[in-house]
Protein backbone atom coordinates (compact mmCIF):
# COMPACT_ATOMS: atom_id res chain seq x y z
CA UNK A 1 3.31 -31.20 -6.90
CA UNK A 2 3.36 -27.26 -6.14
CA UNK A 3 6.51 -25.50 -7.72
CA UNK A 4 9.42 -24.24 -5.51
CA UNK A 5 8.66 -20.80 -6.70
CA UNK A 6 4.77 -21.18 -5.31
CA UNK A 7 6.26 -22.75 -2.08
CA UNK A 8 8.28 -19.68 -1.56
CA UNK A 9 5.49 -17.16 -0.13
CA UNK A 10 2.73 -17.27 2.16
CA UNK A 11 -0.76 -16.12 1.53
CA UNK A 12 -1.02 -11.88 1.99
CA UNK A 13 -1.41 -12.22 6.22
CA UNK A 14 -4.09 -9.13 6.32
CA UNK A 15 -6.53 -10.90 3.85
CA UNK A 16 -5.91 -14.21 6.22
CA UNK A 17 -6.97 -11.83 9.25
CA UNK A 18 -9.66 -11.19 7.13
CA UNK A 19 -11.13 -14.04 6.22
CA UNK A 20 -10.73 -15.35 9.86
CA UNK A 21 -12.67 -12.09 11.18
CA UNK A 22 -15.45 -12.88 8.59
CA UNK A 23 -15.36 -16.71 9.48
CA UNK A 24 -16.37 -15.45 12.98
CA UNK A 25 -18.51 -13.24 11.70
CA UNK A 26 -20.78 -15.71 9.93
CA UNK A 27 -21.11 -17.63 13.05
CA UNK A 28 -22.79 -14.36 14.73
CA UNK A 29 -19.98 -13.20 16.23
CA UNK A 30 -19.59 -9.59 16.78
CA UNK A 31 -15.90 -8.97 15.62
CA UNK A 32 -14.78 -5.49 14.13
CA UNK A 33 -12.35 -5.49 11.81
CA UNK A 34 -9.22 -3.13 11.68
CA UNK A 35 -7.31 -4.89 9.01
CA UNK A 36 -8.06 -4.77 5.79
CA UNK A 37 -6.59 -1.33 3.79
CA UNK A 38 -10.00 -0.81 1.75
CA UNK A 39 -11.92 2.64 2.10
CA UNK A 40 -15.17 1.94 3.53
CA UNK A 41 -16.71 4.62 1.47
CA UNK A 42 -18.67 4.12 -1.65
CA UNK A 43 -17.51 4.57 -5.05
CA UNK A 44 -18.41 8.60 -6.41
CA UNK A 45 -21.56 8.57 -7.82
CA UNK A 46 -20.07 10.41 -11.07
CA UNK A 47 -17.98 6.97 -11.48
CA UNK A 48 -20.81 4.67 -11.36
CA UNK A 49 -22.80 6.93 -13.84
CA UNK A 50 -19.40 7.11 -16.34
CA UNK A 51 -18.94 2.85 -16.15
CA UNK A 52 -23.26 3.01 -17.06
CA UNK A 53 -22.82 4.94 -19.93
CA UNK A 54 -19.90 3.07 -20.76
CA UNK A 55 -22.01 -0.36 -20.78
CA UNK A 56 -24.55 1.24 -23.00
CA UNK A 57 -22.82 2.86 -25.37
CA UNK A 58 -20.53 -1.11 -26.06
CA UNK A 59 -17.69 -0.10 -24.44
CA UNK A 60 -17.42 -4.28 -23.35
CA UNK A 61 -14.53 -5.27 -25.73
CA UNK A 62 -11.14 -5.59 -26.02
CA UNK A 63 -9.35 -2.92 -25.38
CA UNK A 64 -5.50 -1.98 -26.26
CA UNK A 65 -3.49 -4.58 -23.61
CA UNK A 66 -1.85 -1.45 -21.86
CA UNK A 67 -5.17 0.84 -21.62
CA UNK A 68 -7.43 3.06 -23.82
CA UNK A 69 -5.59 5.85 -25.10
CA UNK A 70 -8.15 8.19 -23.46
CA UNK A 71 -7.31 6.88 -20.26
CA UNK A 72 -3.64 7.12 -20.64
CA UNK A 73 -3.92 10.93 -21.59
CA UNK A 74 -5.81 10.94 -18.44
CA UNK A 75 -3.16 9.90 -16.48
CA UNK A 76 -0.63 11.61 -18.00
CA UNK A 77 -2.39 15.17 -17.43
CA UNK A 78 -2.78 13.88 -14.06
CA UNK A 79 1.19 13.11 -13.36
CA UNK A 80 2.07 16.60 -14.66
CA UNK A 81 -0.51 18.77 -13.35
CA UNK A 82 -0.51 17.13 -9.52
CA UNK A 83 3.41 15.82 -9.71
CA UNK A 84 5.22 17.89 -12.44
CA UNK A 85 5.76 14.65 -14.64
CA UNK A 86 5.61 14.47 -18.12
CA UNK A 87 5.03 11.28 -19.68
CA UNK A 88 4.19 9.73 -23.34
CA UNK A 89 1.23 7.56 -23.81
CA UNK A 90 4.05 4.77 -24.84
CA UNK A 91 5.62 5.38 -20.91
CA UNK A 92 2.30 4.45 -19.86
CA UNK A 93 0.88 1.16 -18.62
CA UNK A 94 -2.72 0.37 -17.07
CA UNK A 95 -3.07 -2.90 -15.21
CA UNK A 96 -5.97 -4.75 -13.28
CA UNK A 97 -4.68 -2.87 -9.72
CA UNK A 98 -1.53 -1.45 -8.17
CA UNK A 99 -0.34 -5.08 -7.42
CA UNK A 100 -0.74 -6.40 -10.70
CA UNK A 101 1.41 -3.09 -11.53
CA UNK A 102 3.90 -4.12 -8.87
CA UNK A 103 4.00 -7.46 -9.82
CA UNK A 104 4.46 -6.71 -13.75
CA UNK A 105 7.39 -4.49 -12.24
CA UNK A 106 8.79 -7.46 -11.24
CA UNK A 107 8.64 -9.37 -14.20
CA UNK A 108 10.22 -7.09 -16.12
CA UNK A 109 12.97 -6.02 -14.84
CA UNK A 110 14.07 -9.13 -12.27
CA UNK A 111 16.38 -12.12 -13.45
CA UNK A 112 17.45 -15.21 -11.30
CA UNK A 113 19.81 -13.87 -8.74
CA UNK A 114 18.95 -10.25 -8.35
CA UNK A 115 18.28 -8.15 -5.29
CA UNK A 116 15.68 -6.18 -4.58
CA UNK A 117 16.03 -3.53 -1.17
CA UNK A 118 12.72 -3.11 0.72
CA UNK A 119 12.99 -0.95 3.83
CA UNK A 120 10.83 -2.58 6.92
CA UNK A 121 8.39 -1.95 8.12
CA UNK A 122 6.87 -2.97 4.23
CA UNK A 123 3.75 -3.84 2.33
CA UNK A 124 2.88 -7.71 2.61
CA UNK A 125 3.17 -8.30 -0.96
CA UNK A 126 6.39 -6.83 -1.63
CA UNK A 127 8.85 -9.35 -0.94
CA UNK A 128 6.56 -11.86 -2.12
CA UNK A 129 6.75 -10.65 -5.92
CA UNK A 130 9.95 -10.79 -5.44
CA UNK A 131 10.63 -14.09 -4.47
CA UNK A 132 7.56 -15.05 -7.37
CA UNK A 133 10.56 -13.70 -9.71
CA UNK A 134 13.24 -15.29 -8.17
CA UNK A 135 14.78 -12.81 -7.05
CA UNK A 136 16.02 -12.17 -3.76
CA UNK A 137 14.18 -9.43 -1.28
CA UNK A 138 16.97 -7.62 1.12
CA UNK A 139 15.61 -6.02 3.88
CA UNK A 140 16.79 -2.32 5.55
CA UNK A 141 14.99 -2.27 9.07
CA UNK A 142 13.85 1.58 9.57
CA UNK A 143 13.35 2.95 12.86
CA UNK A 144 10.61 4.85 14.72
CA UNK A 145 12.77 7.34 15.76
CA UNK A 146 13.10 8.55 12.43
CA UNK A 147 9.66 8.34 11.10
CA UNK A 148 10.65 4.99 9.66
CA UNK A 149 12.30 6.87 6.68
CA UNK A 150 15.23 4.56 5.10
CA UNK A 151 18.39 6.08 6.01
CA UNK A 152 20.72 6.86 2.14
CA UNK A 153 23.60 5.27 4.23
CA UNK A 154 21.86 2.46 5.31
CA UNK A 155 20.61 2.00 2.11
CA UNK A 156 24.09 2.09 0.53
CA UNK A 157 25.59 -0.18 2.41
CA UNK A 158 23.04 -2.86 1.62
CA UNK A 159 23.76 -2.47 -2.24
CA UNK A 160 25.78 -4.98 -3.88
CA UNK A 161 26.38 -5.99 -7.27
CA UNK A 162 23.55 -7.44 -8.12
CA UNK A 163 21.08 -4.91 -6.58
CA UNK A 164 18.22 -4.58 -9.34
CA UNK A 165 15.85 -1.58 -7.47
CA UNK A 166 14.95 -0.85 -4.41
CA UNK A 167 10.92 -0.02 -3.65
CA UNK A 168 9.82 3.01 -1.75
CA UNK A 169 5.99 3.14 -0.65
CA UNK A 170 5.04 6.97 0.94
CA UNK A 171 2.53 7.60 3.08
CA UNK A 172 3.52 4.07 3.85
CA UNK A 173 1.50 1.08 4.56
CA UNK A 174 1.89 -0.13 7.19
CA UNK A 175 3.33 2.82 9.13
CA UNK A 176 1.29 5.97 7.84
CA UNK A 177 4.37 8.06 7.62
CA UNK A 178 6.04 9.65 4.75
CA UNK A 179 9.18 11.31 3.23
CA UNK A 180 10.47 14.76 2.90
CA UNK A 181 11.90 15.89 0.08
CA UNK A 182 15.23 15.91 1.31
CA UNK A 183 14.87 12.25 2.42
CA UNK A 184 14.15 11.52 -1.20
CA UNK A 185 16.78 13.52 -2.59
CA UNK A 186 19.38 11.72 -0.70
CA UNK A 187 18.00 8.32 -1.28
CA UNK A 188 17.38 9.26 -4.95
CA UNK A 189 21.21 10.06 -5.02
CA UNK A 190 22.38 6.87 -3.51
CA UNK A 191 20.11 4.95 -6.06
CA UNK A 192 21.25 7.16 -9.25
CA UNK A 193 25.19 6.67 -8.43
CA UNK A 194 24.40 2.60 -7.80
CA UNK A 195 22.65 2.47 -11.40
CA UNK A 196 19.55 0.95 -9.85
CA UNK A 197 16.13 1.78 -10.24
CA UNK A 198 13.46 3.39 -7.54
CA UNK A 199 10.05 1.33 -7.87
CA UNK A 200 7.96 4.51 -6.38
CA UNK A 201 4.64 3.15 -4.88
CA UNK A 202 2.74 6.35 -4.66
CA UNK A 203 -0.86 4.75 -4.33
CA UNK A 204 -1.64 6.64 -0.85
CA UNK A 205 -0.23 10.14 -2.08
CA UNK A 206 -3.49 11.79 -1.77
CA UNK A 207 -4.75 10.84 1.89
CA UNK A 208 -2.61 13.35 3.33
CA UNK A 209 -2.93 15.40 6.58
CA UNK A 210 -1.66 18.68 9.29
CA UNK A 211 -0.56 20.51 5.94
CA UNK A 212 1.78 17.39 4.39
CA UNK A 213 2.47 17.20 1.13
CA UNK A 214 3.71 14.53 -1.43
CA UNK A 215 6.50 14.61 -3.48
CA UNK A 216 6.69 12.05 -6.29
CA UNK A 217 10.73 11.33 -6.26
CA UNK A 218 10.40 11.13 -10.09
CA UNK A 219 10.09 14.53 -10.14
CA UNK A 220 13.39 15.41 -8.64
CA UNK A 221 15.17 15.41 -11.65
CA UNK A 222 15.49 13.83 -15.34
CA UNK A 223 18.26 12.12 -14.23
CA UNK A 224 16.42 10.38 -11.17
CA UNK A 225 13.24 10.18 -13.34
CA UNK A 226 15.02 8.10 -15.59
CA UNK A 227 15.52 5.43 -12.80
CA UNK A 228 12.12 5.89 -10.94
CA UNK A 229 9.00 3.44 -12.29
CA UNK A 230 5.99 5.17 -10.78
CA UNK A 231 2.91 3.22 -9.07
CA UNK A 232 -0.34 4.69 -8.64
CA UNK A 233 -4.32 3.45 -9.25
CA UNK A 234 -7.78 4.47 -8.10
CA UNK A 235 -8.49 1.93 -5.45
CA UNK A 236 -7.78 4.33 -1.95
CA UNK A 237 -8.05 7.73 -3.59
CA UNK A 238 -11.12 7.03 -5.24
CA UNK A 239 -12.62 4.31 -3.13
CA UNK A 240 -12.27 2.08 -6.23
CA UNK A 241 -11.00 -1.35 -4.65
CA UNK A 242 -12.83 -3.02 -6.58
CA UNK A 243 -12.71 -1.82 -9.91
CA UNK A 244 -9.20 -2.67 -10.53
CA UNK A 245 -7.24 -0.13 -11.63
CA UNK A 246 -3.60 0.66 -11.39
CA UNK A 247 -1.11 2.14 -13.64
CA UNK A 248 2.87 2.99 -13.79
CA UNK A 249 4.42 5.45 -15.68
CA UNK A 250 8.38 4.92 -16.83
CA UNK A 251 11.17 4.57 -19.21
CA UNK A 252 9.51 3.15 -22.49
CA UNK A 253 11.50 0.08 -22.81
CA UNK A 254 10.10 -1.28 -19.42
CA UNK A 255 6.81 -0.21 -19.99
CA UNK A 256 6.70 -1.90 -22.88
CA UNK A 257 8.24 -5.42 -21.76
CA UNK A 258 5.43 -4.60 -18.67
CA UNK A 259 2.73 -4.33 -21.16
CA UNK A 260 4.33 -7.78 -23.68
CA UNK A 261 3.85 -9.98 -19.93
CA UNK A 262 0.53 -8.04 -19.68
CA UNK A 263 -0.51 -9.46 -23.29
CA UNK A 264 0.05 -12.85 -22.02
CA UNK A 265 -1.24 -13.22 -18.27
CA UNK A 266 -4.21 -10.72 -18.17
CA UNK A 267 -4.50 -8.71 -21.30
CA UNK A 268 -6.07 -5.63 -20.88
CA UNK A 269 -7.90 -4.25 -17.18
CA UNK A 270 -11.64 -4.49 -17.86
CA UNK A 271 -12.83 -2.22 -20.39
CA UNK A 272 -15.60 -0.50 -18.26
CA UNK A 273 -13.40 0.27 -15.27
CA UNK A 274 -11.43 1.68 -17.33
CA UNK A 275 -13.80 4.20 -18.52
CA UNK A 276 -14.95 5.06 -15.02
CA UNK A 277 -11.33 5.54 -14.51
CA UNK A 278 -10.95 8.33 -17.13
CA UNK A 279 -13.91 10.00 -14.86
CA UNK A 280 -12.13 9.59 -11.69
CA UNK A 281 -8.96 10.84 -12.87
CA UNK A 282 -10.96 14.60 -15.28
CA UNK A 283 -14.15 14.54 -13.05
CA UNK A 284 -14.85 16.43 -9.79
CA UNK A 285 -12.21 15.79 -6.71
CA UNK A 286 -14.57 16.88 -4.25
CA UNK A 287 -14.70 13.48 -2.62
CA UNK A 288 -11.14 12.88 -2.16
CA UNK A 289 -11.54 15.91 0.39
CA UNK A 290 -14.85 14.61 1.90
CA UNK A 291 -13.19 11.42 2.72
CA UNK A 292 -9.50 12.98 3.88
CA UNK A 293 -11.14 15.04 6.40
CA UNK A 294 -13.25 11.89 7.62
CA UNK A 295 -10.35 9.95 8.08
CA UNK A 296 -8.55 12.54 10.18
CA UNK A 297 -11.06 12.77 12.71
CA UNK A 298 -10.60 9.14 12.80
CA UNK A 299 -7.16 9.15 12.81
CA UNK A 300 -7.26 12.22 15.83
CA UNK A 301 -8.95 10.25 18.01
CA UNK A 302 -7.92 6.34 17.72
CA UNK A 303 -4.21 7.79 18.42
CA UNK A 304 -4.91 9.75 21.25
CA UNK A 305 -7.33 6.53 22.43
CA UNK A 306 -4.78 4.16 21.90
CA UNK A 307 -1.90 6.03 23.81
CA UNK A 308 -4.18 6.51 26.19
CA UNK A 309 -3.64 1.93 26.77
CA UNK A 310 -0.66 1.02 29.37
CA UNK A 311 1.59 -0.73 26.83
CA UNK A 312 0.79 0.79 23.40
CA UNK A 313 2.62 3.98 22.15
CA UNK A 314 1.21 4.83 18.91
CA UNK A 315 3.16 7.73 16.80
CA UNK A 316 0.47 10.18 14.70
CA UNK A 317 0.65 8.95 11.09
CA UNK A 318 0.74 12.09 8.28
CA UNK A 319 -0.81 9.98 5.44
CA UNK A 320 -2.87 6.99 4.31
CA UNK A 321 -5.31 5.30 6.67
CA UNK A 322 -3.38 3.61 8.96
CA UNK A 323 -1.41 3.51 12.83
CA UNK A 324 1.10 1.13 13.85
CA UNK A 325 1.49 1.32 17.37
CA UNK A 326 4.40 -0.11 19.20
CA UNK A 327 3.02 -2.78 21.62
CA UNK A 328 6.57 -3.64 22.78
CA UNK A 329 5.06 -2.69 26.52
CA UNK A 330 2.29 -5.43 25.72
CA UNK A 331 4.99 -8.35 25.21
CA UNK A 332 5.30 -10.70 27.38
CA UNK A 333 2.34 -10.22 29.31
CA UNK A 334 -0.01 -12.83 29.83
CA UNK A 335 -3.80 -14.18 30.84
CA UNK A 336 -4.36 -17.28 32.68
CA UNK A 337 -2.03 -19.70 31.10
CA UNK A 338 -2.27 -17.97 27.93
CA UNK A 339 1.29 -15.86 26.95
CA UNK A 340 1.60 -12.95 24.20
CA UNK A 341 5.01 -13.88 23.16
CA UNK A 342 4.90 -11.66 19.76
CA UNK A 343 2.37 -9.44 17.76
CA UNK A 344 0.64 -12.42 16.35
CA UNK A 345 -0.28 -13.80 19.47
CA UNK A 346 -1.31 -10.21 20.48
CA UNK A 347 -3.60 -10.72 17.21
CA UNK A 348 -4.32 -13.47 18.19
CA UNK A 349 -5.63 -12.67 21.39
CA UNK A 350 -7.56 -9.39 20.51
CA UNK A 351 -9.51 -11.44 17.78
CA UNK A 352 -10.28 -14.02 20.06
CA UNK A 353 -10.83 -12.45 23.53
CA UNK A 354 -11.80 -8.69 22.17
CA UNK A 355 -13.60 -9.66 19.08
CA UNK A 356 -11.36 -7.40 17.10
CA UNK A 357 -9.10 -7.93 13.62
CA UNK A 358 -5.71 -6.47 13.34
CA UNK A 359 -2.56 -7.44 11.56
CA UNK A 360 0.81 -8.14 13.55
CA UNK A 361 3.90 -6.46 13.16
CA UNK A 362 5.55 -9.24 11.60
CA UNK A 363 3.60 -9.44 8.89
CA UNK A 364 5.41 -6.12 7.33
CA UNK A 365 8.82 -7.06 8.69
CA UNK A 366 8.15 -5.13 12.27
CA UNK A 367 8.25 -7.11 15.54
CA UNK A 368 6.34 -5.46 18.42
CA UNK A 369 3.62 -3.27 16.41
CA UNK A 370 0.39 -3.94 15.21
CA UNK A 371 -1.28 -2.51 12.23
CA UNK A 372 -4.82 -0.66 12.48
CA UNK A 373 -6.48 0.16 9.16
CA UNK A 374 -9.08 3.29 10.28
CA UNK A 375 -10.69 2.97 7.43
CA UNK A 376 -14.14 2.28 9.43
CA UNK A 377 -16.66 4.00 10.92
CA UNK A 378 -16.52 6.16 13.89
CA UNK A 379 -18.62 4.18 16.11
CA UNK A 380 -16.47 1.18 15.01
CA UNK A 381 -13.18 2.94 16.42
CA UNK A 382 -15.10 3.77 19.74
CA UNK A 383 -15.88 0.31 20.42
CA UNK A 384 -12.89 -1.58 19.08
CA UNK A 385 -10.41 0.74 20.79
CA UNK A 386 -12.47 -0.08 24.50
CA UNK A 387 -12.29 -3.94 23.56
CA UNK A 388 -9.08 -3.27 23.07
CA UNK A 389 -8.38 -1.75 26.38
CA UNK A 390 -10.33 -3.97 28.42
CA UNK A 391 -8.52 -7.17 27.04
CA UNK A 392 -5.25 -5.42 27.36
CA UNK A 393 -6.34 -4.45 31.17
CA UNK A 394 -6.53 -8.54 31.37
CA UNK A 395 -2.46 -8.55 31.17
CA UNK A 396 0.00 -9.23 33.81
């Protein structure tokens, strides 16, 4: 029999799209898939050629459970010189991803009974480490209105006693919007007074667009550093989903309990992404450029194609790679005898009668939106987006 703890969460709902889309798929169905947050652009070439040289020259060991020191200096030049962070190797942790970051987070800090606040619209998996640590997730609904930014008030009220941290994720998945500074400093304030700490998921910070610009909250002050656990890896910046790197960078005594569970569930992230990482992180940025200005022609058109749909408004997102348009004009419409009730039958539907994969609202805590990942080709969009339409033109 299954523990309580593993009957507590639900497998991650876009990788179910997913494998769904790709079930389809391998019956020779032609489905086109908006939901899964990977980059659809191959790893730099530079990378590949550093994880080679790696292989040949035996770098296929063990390495130090929390990273090679070379690739923590690498990081740490990296948090100063693009966020104004200073950090010691020993405030430094490398894992196998930003989730297996997240989720060491969460073992570290989290005892039976605590609270964890996670504004909504949030990332699938957040809640779910949570409740993994037994711990208890409390939610702070955001609205559109407001960019989805968590208001400080809101925010205080929903702290108690046994508040642990609350998580922040900007540009935001699912909603592609970010923060300010001044959102941060008053949220950073609220969070400071309470004693709690700011888990800072920063993994999208440099798909960025119109002139944005990121502001790591650690870097608002010692004092607010001091409380703030940063999140970060290679997978969207670098198109390096699959290599498996992550890292956080925070006060020594959690990084160090972070990198004792490491020891014992994963030790160390494999020793050859690791020294592709170090590339990624001193080598040429060009890419990152090459693929932000991709992505915003995507991003131009599928919101200005989508709001051009009776039933969808879709705000225009400022970061990462994704739009989550409000299909609250969409609900309740229906086809035959066949009713879209919520955004998973709305999934539902699309996948079925348009042939095209996209992640409900509810999934990230956000009734009457769906989540589009853009990170696809061009032609993709075009075609997808007129599916779309036509099977939306099917509703009464």
């Amino acid at each position: 029999m299954v523990s309580e703890r593993a009957k507590r969460v639900k497998p991650s709902p876009t990788l179910a799209m997913d494998t769904k889309a790709k079930e389809m798929k391998s019956q020779g169905i032609d489905v086109i898939s908006f939901g899964v947050g990977e980059p659809d652009f191959d790893t730099p070439d530079n990378i590949k050629e550093a994880a080679i040289k790696a292989i040949r020259e035996g770098h296929t060991k063990y390495t130090p459970v929390g990273g090679v020191p070379q690739l923590k200096d690498a990081i740490a030049e990296k948090l100063l010189n693009d966020n104004g962070l200073t950090y010691k190797r020993e405030e430094i942790i490398v894992s196998c991803g930003a989730k297996h970051t997240l989720y060491n987070i969460a073992q570290a800090i989290l005892s039976p009974g605590d609270e964890v606040v996670i504004p909504s619209p949030y990332w699938v998996s957040y809640p779910a480490q949570v409740l993994l640590n037994d711990a208890t997730p409390v939610f702070v609904r955001t609205h559109e209105e407001a960019g989805f930014m968590l208001d400080p008030d809101e925010l205080e009220k929903h702290i108690t006693g046994r508040t642990k941290a609350i998580i922040l994720n900007y540009p935001s998945n699912p909603t592609g919007l970010g923060y300010d500074r001044a959102a941060l400093e008053a949220i950073a304030e609220v969070a400071v007074k309470n004693d709690i700490y700011i888990i800072s998921d920063e993994i999208y910070e440099k798909l960025l667009y119109d002139g944005a610009e990121h502001t790591s909250i650690a870097s608002l002050s010692e004092e607010v550093k001091a409380h703030t656990i940063v999140v970060n890896g290679l997978s969207k910046s670098h198109a390096m989903t699959g290599w498996r790197i992550g890292y956080a960078a925070g006060p020594e005594d959690i990084v160090k309990a972070m990198t004792k569970i490491q020891s014992q569930s994963t030790s160390n992230p494999a020793s050859i992404a690791q020294w592709a990482a170090i590339e990624a992180l001193k080598g040429p940025q060009d890419f990152i450029r090459t693929m932000v200005e991709e992505f915003d022609r995507r991003r131009r058109f599928l919101v200005e194609a989508l709001n051009a749909i009776d039933g969808i408004q879709c705000r225009m997102p400022t970061g990462a790679f994704y739009v989550f348009p409000n299909v609250s004009g969409i609900i309740g419409k229906s086809c035959g005898d066949r009713t879209i009730d919520d955004s998973s039958a709305l999934a539902l539907y699309l996948l079925e009668e348009a042939r095209v994969a996209l992640v409900p609202g509810s999934a990230f805590g956000a009734e009457g939106y769906i989540r589009i990942s853009y990170a696809t080709s061009m032609e993709n969009i075009r075609k997808a987006v007129e599916r779309i339409g036509e099977a939306v033109e099917r509703l009464s």
